[in-house]
PDB file of N, CA and C in Angstrom:
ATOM      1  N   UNK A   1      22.029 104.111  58.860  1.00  0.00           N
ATOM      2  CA  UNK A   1      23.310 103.539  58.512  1.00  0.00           C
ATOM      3  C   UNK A   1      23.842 102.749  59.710  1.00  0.00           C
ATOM      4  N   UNK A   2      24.068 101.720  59.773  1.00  0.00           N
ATOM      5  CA  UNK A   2      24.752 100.470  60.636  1.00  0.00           C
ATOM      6  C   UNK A   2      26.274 101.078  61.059  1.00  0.00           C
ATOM      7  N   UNK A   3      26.321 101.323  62.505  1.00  0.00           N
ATOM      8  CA  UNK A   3      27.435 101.715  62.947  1.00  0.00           C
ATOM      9  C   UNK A   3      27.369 100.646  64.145  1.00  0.00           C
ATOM     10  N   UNK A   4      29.307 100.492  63.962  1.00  0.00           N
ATOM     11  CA  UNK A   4      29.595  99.651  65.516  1.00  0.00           C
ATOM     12  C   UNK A   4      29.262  99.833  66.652  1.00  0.00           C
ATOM     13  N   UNK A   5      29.350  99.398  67.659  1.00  0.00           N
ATOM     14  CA  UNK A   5      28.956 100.149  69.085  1.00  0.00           C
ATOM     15  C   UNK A   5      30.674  99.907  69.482  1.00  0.00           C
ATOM     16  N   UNK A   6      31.275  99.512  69.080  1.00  0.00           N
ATOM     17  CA  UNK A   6      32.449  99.039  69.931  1.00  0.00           C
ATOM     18  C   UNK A   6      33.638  99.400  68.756  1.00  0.00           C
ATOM     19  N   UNK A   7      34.626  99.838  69.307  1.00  0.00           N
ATOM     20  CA  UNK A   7      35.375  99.722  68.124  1.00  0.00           C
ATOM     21  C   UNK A   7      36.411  98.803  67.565  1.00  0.00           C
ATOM     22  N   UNK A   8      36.652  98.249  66.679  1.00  0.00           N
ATOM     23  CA  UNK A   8      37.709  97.004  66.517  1.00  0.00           C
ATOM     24  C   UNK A   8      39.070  97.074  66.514  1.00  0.00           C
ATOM     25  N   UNK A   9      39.473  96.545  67.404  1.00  0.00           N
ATOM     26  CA  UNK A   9      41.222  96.572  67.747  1.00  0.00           C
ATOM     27  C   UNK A   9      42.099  96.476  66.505  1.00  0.00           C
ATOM     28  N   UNK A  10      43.157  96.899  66.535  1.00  0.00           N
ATOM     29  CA  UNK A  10      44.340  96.643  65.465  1.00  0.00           C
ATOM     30  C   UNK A  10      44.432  95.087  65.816  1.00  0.00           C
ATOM     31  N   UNK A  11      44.527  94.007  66.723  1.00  0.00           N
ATOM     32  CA  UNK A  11      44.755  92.673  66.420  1.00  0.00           C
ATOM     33  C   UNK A  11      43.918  92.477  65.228  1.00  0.00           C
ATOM     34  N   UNK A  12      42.369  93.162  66.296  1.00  0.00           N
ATOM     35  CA  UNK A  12      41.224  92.135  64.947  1.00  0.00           C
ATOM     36  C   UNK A  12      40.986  92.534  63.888  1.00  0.00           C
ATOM     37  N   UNK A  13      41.442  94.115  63.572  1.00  0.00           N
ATOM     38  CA  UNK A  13      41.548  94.678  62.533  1.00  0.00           C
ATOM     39  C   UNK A  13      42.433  93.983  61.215  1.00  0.00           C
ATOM     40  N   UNK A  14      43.463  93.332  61.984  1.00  0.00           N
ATOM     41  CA  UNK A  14      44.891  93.142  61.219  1.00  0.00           C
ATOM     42  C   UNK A  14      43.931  91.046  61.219  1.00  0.00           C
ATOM     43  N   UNK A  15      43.323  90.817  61.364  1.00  0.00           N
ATOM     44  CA  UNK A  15      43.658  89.459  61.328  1.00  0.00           C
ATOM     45  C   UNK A  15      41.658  89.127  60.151  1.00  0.00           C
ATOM     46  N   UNK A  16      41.225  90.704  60.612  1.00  0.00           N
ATOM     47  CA  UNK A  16      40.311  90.915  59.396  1.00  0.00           C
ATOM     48  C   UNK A  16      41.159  90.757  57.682  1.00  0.00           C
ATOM     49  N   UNK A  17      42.441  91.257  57.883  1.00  0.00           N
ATOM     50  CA  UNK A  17      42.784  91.743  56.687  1.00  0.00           C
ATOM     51  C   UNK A  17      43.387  90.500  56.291  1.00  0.00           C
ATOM     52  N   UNK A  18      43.504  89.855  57.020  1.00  0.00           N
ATOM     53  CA  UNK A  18      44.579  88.666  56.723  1.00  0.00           C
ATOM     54  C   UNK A  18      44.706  87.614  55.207  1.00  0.00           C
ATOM     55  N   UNK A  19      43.254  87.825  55.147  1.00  0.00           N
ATOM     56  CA  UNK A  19      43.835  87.072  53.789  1.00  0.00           C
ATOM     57  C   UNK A  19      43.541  87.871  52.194  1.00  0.00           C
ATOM     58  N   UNK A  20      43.907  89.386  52.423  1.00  0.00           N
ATOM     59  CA  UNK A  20      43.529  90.098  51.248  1.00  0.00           C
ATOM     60  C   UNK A  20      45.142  89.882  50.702  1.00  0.00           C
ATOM     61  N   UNK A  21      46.206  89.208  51.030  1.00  0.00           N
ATOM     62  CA  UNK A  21      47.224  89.570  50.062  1.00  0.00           C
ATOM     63  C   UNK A  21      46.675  88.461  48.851  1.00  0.00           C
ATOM     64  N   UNK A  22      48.032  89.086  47.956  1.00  0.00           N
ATOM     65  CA  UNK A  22      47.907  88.089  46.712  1.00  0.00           C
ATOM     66  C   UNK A  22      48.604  86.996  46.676  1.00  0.00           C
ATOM     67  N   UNK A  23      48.379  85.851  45.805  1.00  0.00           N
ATOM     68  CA  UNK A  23      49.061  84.535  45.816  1.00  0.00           C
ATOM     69  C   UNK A  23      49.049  84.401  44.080  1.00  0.00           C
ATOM     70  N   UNK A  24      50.202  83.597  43.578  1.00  0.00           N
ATOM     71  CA  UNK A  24      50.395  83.140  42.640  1.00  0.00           C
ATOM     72  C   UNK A  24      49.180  81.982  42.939  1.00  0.00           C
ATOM     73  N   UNK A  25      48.808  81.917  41.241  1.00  0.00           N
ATOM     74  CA  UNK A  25      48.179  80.474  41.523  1.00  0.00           C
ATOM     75  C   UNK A  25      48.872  79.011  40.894  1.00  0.00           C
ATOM     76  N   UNK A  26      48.868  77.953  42.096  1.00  0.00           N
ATOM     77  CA  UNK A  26      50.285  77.010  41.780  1.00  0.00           C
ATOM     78  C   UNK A  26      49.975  76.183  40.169  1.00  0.00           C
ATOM     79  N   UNK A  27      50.828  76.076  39.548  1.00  0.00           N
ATOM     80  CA  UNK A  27      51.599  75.693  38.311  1.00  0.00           C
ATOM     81  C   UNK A  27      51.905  74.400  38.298  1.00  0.00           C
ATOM     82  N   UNK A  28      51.595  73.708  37.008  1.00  0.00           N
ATOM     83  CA  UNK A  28      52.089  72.052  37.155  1.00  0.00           C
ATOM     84  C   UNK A  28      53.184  72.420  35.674  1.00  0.00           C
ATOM     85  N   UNK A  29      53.620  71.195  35.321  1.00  0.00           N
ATOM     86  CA  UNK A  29      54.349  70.978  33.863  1.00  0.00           C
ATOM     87  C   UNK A  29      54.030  69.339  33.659  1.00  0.00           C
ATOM     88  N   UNK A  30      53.622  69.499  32.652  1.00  0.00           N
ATOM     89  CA  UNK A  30      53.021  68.490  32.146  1.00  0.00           C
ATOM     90  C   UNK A  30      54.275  67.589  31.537  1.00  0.00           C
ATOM     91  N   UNK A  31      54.044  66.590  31.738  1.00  0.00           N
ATOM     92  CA  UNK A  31      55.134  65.721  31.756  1.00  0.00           C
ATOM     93  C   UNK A  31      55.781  65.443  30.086  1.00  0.00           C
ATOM     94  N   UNK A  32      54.835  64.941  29.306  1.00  0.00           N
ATOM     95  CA  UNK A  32      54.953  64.786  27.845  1.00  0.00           C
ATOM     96  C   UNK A  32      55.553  65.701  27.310  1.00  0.00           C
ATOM     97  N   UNK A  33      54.700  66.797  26.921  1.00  0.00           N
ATOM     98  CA  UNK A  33      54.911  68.132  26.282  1.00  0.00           C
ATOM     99  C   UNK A  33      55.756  68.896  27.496  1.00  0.00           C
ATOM    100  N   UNK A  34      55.734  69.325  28.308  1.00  0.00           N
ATOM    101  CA  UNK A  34      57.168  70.107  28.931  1.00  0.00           C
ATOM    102  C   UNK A  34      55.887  71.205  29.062  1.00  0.00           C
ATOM    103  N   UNK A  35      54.623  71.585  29.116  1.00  0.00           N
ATOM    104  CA  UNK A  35      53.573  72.699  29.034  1.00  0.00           C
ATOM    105  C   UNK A  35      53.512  73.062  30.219  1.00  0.00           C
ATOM    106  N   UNK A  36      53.606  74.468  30.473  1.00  0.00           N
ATOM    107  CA  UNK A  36      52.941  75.098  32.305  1.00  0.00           C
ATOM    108  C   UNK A  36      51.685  75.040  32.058  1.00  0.00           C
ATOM    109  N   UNK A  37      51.102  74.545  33.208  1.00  0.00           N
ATOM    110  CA  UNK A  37      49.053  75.029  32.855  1.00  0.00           C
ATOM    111  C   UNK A  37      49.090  74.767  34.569  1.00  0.00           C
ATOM    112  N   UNK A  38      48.067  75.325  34.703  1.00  0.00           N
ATOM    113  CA  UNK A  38      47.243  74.826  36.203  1.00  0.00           C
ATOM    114  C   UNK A  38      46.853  73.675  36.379  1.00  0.00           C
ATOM    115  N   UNK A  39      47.299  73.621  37.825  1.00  0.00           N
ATOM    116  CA  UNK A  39      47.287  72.364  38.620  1.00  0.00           C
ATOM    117  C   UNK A  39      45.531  71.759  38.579  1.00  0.00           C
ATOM    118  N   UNK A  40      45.502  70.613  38.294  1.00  0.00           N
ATOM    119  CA  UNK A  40      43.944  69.874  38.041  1.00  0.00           C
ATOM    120  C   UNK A  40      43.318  70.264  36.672  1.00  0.00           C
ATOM    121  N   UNK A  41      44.138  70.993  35.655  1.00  0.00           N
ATOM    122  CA  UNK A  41      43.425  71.727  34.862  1.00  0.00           C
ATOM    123  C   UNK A  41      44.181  70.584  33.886  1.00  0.00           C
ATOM    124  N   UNK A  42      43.597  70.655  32.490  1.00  0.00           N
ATOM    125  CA  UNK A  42      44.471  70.274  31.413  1.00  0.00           C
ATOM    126  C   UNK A  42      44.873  71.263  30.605  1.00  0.00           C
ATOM    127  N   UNK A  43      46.159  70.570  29.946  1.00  0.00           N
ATOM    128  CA  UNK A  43      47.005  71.912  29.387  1.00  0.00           C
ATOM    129  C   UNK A  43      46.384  72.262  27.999  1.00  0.00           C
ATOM    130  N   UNK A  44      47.148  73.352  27.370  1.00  0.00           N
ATOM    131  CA  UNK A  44      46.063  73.418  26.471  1.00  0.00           C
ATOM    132  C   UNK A  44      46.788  73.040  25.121  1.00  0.00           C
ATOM    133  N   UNK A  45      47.252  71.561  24.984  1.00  0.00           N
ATOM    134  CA  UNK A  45      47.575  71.044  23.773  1.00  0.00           C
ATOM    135  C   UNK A  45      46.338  69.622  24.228  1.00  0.00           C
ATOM    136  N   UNK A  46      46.042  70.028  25.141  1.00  0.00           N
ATOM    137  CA  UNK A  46      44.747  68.586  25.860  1.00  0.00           C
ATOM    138  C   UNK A  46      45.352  67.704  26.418  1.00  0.00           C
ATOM    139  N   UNK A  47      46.797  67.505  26.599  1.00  0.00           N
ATOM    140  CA  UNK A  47      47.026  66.386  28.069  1.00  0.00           C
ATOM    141  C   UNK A  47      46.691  67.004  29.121  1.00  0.00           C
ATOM    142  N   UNK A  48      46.240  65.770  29.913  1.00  0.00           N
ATOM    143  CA  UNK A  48      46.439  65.471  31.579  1.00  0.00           C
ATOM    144  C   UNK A  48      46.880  64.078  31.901  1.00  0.00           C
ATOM    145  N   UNK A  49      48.018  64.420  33.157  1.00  0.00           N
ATOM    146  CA  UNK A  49      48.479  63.586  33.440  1.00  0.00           C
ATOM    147  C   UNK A  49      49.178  62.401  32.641  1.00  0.00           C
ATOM    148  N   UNK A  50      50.116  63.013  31.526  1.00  0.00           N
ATOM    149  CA  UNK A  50      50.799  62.580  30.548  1.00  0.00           C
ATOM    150  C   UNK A  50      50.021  61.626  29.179  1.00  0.00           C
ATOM    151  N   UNK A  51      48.807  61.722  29.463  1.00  0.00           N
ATOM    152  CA  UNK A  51      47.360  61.572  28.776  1.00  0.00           C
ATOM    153  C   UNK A  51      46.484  62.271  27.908  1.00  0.00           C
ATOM    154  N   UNK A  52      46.447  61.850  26.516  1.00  0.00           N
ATOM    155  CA  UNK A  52      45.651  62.916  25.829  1.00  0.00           C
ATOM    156  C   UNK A  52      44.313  62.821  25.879  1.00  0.00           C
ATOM    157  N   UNK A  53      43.592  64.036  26.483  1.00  0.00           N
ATOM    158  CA  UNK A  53      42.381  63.596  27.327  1.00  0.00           C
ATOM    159  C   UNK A  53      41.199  64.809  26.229  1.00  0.00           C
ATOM    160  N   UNK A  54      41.604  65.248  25.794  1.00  0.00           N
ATOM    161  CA  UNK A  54      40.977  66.086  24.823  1.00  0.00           C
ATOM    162  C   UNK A  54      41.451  66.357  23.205  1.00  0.00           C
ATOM    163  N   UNK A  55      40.671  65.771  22.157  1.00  0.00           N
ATOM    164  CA  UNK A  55      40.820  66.004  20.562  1.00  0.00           C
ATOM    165  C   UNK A  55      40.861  67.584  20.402  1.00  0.00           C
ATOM    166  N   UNK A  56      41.960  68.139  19.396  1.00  0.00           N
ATOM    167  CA  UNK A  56      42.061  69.363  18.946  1.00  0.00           C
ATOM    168  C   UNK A  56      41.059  69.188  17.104  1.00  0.00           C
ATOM    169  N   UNK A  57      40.708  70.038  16.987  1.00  0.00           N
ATOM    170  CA  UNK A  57      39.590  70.155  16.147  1.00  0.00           C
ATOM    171  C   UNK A  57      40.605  69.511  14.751  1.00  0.00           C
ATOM    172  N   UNK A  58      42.076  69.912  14.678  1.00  0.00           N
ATOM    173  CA  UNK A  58      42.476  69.185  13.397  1.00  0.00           C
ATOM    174  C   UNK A  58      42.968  67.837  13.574  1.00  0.00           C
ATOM    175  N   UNK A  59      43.020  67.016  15.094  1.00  0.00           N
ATOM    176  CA  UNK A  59      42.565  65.676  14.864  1.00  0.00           C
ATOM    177  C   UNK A  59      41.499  64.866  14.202  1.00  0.00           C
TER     178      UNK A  59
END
């Protein structure tokens, strides 16, 4: 079993941990429809960027 030889400080301990918190993931609103969806994503009536970029099957 792989053990340290040295042991790791609370700095490097704490700057190991550094990026386990959580984050929202950022949100656009689509301009047309008023829709939240993710940013780069299209919403899911199929605009992007005030653009209908995808047919819904009863078009």
């Amino acid at each position: 079993m792989a053990v340290p030889q040295n042991r790791k400080t609370p700095s490097k301990r704490g700057m190991h941990r550094a990026h386990d918190f959580l984050t929202n993931p950022p949100l656009a609103i689509e301009p047309t429809t008023g829709e939240v969806h993710l940013r780069h994503h299209v919403s899911p009536t199929g605009f992007y960027r005030g653009k209908k970029v995808v047919r819904s099957k009863s078009e």
